[in-house]
Protein backbone atom coordinates (compact mmCIF):
# COMPACT_ATOMS: atom_id res chain seq x y z
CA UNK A 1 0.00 0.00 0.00
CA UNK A 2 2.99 2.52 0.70
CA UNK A 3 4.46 1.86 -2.19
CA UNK A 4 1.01 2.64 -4.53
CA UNK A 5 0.49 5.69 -2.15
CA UNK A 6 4.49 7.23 -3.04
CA UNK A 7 3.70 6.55 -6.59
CA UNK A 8 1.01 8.20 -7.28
CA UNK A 9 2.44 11.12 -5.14
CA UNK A 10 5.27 11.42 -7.31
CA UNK A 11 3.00 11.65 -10.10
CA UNK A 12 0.87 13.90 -8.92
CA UNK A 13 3.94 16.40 -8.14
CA UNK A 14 4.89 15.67 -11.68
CA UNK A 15 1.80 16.98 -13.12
CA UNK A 16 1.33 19.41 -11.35
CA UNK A 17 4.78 21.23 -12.03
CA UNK A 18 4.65 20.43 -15.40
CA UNK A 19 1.54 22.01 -15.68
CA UNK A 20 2.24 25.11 -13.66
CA UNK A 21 6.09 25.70 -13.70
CA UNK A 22 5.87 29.15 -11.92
CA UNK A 23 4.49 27.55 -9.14
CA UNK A 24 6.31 24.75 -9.02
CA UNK A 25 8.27 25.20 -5.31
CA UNK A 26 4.66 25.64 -3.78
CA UNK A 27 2.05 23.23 -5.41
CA UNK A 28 4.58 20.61 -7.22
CA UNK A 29 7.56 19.87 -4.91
CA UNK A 30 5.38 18.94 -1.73
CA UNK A 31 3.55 16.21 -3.28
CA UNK A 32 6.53 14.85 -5.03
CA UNK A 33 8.54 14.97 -1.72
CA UNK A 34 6.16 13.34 0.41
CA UNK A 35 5.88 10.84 -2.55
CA UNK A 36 9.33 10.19 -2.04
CA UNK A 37 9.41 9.85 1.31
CA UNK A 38 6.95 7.47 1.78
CA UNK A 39 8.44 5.21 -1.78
CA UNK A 40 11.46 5.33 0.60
CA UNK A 41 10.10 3.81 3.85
CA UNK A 42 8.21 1.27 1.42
CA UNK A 43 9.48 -2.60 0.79
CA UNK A 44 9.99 -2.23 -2.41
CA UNK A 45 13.41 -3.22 -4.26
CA UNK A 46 16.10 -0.26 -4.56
CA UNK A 47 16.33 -0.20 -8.17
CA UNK A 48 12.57 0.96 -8.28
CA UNK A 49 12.61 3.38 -5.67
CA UNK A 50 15.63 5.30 -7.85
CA UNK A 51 13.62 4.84 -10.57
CA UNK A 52 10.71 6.59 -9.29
CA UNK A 53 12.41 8.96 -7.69
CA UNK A 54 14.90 9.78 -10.25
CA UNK A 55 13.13 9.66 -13.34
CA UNK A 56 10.91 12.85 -12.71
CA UNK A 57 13.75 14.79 -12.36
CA UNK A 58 15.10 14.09 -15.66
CA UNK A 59 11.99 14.24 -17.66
CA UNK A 60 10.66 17.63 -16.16
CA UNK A 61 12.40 19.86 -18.57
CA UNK A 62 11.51 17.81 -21.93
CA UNK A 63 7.87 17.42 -21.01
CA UNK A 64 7.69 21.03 -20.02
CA UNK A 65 9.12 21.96 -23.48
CA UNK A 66 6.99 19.92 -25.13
CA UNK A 67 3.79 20.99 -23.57
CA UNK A 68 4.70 24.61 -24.11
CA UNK A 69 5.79 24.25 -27.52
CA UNK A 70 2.48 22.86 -28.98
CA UNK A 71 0.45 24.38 -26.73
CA UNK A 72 1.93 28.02 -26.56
């Protein structure tokens, strides 16, 4: 259950900062750290958790660009 819970926390964050990037310290980073913190304290295997936890990070700035480019 903790695990399910962190994950969709971290996606949530995700969205959410993607979506509003000027905002992003006050409506996406909670959600996403909380997320984290609870994938953390989870049983699930360590290669998942960086996963998880890593691979928002690296995909905020080419989904952002994306989004803005067709949509702006």
């Amino acid at each position: 259950m903790k695990n399910k819970t962190g994950k969709y926390l971290i996606i949530i964050g995700f969205v959410l900062s993607v979506l509003s990037p000027f905002h992003i310290l006050v409506i996406g980073v909670p959600p996403y750290l909380v997320g984290c913190m609870v994938l953390l304290k989870s049983d699930e295997n360590e290669n998942s958790k960086a996963l998880w936890i890593l691979s928002p990070v690296f995909l905020w700035l080419p989904v952002m660009s994306i989004l803005y480019y067709y949509f702006d």
